[in-house]
Protein backbone atom coordinates (compact mmCIF):
# COMPACT_ATOMS: atom_id res chain seq x y z
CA UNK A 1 54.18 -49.84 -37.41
CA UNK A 2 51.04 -48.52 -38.36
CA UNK A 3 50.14 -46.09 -40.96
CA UNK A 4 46.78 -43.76 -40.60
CA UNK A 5 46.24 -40.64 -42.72
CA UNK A 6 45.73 -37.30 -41.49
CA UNK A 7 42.22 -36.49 -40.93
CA UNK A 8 41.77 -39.89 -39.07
CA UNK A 9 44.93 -38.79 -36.98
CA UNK A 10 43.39 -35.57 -36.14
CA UNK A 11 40.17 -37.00 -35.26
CA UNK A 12 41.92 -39.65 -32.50
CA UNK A 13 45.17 -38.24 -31.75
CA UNK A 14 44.78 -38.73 -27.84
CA UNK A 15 43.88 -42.11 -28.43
CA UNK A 16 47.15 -42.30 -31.25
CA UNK A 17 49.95 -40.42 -28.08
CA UNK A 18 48.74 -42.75 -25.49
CA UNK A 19 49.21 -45.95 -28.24
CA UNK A 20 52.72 -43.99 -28.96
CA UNK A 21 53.38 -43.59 -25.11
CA UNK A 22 53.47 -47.73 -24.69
CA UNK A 23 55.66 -48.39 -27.38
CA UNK A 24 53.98 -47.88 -30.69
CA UNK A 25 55.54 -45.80 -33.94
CA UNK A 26 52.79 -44.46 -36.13
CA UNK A 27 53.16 -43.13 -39.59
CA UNK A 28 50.98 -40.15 -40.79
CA UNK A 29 50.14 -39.93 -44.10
CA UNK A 30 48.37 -37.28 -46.30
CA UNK A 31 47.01 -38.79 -49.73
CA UNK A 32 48.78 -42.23 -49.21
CA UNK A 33 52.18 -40.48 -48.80
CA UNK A 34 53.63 -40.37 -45.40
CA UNK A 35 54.46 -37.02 -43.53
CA UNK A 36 55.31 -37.67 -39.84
CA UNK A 37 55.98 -40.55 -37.32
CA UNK A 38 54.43 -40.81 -33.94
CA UNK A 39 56.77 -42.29 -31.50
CA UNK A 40 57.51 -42.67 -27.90
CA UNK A 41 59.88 -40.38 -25.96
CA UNK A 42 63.17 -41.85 -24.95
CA UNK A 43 63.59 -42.16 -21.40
CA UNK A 44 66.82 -41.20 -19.58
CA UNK A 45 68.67 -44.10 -18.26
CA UNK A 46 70.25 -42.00 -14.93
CA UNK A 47 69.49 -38.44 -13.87
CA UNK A 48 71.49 -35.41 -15.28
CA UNK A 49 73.71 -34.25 -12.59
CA UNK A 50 73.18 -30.86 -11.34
CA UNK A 51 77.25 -29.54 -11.19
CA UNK A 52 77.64 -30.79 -14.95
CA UNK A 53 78.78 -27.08 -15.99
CA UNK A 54 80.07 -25.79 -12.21
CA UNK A 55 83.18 -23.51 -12.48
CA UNK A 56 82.61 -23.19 -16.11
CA UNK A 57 79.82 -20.76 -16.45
CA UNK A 58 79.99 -17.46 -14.92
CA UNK A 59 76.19 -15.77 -14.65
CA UNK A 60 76.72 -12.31 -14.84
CA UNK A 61 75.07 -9.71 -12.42
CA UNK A 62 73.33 -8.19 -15.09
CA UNK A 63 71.44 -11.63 -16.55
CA UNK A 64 68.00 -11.04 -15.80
CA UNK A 65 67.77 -7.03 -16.65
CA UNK A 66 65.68 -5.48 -19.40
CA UNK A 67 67.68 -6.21 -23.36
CA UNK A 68 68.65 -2.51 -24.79
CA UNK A 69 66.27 -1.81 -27.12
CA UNK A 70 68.38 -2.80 -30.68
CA UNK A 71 68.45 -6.10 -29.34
CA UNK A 72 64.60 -6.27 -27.52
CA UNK A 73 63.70 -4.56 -31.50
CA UNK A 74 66.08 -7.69 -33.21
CA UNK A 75 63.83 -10.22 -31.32
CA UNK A 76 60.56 -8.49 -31.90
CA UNK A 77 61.98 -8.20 -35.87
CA UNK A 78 61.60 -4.13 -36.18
CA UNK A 79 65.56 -4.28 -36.80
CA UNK A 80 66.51 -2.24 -39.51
């Protein structure tokens, strides 16, 4: 594992993924202290199947139509 601080892991973070991509953790650090770790994704082992929720879930007509407006304002945060 490798430890680089932050401005050096700003100035060559492609070149710090692709290293993460094959394998590689990498600490960042700020001032000597560490912050993050770089690592690679996990891979799935077997595809998800497609049915895993069928019969379960019922989509209602109504799924894709416009929110009423105290719950459009509740995302937006103008709730009161």
């Amino acid at each position: 594992m490798d430890t680089v601080n932050l401005y050096d892991a700003k100035t060559n973070l492609s070149n710090l993924v692709e290293r993460a991509a094959r394998g590689e953790e990498i600490v960042i650090a700020k001032a000597g202290r560490p912050l993050a770790r770089l690592v690679p994704l996990g891979r799935r082992t077997e595809p998800r199947p497609l049915d895993l929720l069928a019969g379960e879930v019922i989509v209602g007509p109504d799924f894709d139509d416009p929110l009423p407006d105290d719950i459009l304002d509740a995302f937006e945060g103008k709730s009161a």
